[in-house]
PDB file of N, CA and C in Angstrom:
ATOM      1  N   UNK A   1      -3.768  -0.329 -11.345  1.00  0.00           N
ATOM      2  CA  UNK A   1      -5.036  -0.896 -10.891  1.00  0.00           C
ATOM      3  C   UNK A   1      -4.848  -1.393  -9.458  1.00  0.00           C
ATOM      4  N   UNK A   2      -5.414  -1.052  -8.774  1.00  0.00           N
ATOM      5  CA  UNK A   2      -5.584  -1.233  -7.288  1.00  0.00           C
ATOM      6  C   UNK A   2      -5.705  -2.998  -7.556  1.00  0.00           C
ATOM      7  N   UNK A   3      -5.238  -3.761  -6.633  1.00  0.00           N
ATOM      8  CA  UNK A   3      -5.409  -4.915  -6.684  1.00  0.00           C
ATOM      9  C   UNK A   3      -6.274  -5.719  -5.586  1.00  0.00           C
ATOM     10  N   UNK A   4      -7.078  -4.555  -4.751  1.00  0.00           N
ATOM     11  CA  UNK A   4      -8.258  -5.240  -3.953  1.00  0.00           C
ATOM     12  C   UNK A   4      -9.226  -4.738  -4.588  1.00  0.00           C
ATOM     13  N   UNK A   5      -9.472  -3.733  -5.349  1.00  0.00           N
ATOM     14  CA  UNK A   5     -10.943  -3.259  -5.397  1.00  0.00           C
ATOM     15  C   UNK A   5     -10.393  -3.134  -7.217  1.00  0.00           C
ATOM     16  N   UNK A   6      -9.755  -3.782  -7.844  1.00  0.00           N
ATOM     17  CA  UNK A   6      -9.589  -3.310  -9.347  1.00  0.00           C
ATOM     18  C   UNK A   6      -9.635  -2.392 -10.144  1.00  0.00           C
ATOM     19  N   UNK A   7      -9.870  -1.224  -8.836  1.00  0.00           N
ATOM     20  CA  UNK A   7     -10.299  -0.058 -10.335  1.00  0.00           C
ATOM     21  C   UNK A   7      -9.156   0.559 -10.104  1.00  0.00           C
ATOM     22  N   UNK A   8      -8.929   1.498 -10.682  1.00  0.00           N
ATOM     23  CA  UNK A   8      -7.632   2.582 -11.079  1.00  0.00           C
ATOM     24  C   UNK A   8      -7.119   3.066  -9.633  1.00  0.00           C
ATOM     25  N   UNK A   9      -6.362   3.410  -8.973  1.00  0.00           N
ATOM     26  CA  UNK A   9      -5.236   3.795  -8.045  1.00  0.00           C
ATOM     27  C   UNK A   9      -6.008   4.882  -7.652  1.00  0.00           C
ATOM     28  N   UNK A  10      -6.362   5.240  -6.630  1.00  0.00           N
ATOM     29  CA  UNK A  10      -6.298   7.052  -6.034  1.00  0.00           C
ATOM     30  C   UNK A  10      -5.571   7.118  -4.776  1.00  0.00           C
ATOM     31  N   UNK A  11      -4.886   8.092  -4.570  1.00  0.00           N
ATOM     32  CA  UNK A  11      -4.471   8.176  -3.424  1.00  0.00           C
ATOM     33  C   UNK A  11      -3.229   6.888  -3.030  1.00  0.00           C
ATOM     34  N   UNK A  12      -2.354   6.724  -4.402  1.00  0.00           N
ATOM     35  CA  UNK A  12      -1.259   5.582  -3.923  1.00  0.00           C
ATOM     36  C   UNK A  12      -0.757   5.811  -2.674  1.00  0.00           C
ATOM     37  N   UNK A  13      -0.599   4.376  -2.080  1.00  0.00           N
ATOM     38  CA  UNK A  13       0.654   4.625  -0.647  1.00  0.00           C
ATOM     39  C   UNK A  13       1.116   3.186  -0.850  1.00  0.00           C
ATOM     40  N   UNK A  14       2.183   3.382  -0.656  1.00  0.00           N
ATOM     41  CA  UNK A  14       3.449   1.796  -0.377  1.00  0.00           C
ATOM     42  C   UNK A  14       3.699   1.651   1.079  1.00  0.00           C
ATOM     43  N   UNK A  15       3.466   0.276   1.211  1.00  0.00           N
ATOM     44  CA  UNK A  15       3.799  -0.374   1.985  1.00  0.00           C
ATOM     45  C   UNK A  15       5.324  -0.561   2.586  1.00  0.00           C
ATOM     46  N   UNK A  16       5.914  -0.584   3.936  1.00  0.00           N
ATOM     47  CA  UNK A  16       7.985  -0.986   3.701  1.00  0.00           C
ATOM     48  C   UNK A  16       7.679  -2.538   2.684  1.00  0.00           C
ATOM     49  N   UNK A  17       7.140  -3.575   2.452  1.00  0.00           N
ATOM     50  CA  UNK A  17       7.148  -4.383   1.579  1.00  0.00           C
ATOM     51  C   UNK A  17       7.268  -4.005   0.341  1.00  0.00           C
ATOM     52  N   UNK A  18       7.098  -2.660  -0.566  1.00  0.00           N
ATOM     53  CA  UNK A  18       7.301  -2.266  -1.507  1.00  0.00           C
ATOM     54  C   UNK A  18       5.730  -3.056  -2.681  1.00  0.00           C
ATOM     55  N   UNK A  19       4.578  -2.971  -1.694  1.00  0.00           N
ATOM     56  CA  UNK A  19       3.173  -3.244  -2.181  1.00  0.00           C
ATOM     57  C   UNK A  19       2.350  -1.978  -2.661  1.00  0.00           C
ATOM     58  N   UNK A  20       1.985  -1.316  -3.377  1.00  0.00           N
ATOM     59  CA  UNK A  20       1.349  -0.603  -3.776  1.00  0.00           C
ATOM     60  C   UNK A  20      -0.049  -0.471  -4.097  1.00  0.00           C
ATOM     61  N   UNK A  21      -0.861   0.354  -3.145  1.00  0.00           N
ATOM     62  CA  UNK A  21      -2.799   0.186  -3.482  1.00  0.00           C
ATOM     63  C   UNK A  21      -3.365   1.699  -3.004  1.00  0.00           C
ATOM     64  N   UNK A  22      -4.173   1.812  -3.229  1.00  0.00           N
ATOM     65  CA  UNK A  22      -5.203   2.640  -2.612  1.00  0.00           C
ATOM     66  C   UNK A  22      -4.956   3.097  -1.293  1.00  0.00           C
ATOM     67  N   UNK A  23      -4.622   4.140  -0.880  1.00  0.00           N
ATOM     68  CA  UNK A  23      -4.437   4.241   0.634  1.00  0.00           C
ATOM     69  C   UNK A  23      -5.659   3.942   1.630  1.00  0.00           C
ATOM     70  N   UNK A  24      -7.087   4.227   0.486  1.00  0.00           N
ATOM     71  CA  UNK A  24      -8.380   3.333   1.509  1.00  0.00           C
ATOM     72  C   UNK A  24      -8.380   2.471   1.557  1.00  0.00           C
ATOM     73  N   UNK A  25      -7.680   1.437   0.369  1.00  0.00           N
ATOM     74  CA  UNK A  25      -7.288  -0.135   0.365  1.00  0.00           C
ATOM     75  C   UNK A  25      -6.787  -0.763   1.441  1.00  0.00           C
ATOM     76  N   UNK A  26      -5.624   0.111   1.892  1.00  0.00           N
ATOM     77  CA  UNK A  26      -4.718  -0.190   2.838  1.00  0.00           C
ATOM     78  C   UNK A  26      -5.349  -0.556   4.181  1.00  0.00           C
ATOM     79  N   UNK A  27      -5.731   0.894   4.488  1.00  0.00           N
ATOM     80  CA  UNK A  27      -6.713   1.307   5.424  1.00  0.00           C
ATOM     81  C   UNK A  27      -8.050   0.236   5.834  1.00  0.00           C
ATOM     82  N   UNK A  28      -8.301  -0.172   4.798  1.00  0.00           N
ATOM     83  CA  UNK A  28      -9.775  -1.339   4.583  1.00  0.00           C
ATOM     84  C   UNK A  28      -8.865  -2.515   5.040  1.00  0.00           C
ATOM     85  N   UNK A  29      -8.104  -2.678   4.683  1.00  0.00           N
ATOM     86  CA  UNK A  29      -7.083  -4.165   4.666  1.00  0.00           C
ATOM     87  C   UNK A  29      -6.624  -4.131   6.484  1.00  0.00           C
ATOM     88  N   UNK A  30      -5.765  -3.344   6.673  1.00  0.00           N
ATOM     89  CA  UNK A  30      -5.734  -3.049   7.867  1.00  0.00           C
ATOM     90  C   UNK A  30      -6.184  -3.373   9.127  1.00  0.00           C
ATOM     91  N   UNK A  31      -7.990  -2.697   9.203  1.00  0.00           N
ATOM     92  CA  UNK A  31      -8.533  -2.865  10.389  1.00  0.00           C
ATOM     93  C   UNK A  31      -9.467  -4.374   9.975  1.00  0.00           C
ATOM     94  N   UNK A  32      -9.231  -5.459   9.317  1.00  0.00           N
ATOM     95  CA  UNK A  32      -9.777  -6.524   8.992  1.00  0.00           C
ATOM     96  C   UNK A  32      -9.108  -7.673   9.813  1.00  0.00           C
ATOM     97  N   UNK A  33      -9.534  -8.656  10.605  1.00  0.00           N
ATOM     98  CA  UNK A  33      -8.522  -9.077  11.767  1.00  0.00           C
ATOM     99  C   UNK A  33      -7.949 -10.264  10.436  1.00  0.00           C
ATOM    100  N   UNK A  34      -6.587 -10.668  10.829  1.00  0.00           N
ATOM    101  CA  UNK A  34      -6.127  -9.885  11.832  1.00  0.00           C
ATOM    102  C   UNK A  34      -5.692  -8.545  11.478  1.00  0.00           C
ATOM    103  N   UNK A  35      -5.560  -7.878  12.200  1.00  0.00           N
ATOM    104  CA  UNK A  35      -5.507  -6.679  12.044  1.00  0.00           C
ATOM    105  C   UNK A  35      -3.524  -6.009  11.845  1.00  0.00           C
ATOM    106  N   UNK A  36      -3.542  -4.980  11.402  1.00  0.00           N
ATOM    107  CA  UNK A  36      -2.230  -4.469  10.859  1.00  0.00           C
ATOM    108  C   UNK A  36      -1.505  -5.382  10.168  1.00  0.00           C
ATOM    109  N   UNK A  37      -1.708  -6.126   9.599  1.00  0.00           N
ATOM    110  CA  UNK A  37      -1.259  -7.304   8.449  1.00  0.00           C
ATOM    111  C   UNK A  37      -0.904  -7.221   7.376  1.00  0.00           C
ATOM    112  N   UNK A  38       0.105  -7.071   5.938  1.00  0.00           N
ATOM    113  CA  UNK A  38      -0.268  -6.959   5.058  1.00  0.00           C
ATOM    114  C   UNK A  38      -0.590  -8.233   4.459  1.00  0.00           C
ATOM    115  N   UNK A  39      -2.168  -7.927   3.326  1.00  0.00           N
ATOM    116  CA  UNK A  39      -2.509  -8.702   2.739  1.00  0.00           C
ATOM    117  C   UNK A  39      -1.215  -9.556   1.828  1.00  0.00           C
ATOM    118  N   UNK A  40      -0.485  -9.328   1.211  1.00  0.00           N
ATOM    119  CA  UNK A  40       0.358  -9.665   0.689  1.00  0.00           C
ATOM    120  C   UNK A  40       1.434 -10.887   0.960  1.00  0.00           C
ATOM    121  N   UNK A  41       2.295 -10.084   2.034  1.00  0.00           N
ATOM    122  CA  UNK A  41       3.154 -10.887   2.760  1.00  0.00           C
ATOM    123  C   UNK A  41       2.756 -11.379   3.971  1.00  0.00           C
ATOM    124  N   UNK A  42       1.663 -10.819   4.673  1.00  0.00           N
ATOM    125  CA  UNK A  42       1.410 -11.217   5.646  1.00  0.00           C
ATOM    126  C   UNK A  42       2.112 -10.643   7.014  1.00  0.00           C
ATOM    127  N   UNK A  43       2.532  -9.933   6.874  1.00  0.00           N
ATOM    128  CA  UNK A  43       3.843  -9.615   7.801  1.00  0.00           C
ATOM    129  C   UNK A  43       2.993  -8.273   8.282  1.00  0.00           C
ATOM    130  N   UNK A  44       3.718  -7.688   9.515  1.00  0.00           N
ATOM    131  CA  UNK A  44       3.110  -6.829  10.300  1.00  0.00           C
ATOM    132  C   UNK A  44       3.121  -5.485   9.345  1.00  0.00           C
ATOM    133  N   UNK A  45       1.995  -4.838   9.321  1.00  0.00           N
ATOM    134  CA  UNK A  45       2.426  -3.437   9.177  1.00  0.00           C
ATOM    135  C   UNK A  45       1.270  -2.523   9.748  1.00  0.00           C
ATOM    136  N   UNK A  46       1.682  -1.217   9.843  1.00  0.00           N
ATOM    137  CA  UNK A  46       0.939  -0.377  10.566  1.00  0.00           C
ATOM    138  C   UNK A  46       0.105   0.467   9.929  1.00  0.00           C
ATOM    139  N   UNK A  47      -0.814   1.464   9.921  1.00  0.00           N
ATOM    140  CA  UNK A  47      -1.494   3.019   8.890  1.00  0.00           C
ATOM    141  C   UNK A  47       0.304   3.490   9.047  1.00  0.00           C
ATOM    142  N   UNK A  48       0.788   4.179   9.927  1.00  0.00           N
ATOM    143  CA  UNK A  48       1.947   4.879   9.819  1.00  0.00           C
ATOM    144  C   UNK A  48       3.148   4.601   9.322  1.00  0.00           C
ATOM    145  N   UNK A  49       3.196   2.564   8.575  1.00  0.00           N
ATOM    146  CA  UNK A  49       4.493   2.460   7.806  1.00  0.00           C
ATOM    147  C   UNK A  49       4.155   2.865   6.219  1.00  0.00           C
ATOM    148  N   UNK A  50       2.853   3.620   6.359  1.00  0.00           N
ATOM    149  CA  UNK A  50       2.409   3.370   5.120  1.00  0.00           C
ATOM    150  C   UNK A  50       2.755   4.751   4.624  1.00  0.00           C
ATOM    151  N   UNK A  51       3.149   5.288   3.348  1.00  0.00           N
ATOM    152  CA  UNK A  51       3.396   6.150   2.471  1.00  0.00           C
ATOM    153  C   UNK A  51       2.819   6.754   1.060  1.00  0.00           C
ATOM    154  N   UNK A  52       2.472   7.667   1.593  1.00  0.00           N
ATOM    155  CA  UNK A  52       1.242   7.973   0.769  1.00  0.00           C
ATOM    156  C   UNK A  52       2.035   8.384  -0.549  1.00  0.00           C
ATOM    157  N   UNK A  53       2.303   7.771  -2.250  1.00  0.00           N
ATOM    158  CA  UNK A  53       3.227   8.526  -3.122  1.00  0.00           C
ATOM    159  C   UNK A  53       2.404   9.884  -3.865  1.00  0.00           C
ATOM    160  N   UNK A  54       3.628  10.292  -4.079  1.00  0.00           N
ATOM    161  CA  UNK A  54       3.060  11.773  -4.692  1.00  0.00           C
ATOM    162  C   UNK A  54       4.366  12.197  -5.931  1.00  0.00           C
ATOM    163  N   UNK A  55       4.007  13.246  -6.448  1.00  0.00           N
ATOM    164  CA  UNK A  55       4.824  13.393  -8.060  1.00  0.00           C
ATOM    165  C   UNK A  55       6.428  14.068  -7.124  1.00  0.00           C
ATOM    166  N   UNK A  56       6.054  14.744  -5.989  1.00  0.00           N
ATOM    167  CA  UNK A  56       7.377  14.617  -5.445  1.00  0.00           C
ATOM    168  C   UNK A  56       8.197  13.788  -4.767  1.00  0.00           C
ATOM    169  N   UNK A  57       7.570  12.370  -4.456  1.00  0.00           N
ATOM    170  CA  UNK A  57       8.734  11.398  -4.004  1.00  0.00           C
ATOM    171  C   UNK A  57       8.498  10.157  -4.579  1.00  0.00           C
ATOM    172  N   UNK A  58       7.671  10.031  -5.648  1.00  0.00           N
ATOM    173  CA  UNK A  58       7.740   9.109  -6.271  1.00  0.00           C
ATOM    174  C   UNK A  58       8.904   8.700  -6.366  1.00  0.00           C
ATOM    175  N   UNK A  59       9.694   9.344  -7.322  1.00  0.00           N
ATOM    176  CA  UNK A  59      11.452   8.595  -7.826  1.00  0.00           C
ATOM    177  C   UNK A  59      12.206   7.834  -6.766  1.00  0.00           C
ATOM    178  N   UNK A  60      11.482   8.494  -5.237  1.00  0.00           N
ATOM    179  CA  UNK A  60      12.348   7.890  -4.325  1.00  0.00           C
ATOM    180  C   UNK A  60      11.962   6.245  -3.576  1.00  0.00           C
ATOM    181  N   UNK A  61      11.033   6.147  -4.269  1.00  0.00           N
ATOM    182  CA  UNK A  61      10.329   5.017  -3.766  1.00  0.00           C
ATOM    183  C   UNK A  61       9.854   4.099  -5.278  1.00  0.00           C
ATOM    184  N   UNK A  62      10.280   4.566  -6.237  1.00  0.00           N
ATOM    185  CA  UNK A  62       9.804   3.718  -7.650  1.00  0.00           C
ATOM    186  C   UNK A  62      10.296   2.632  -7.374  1.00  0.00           C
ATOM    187  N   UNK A  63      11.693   2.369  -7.116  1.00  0.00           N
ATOM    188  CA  UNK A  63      12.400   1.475  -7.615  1.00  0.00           C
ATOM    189  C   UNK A  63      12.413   0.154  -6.211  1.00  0.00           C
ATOM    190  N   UNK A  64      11.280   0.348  -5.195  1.00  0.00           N
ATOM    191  CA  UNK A  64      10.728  -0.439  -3.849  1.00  0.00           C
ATOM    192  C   UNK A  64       9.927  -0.770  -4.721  1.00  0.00           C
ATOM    193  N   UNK A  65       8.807  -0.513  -5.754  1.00  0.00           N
ATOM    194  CA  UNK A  65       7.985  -0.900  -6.067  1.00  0.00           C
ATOM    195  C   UNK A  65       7.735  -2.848  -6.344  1.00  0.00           C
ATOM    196  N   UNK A  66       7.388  -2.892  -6.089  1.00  0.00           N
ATOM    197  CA  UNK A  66       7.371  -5.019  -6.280  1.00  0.00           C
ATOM    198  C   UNK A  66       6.084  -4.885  -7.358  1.00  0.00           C
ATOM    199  N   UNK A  67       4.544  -4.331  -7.272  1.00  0.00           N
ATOM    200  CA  UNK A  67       3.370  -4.987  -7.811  1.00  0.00           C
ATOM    201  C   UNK A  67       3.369  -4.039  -8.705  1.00  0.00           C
ATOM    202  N   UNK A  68       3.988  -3.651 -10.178  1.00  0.00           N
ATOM    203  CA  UNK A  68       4.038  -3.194 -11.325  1.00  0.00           C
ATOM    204  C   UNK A  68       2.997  -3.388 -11.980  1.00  0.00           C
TER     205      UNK A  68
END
């Protein structure tokens, strides 16, 4: 479950914080000032630290996961 907009996940991407949402989530979160922020930690991040997961690199990024 996406944890800004609650409904089900499309388009996962992780954060380097190991935050997981919606890549429009991200994107929405993002350009909201301040801007490149994550909601989360607060800490800088960019559209390009962001990682869009997919069934081929999931495994490589499961275990970054923090918001289960």
């Amino acid at each position: 479950i996406d944890p800004i907009t609650l409904d089900p996940v499309e388009k996962p991407a992780i954060s380097p914080y190991g935050h997981v949402m919606s890549y429009s989530s991200w994107t929405g979160c993002l350009q909201q000032e301040p801007k490149n922020v994550c909601p989360f930690t607060k800490k800088q991040v960019k559209k390009r630290d962001l990682v869009v997961l997919t069934w081929e690199n999931i495994d490589e990024y499961r275990s970054k996961i923090v918001n289960w």
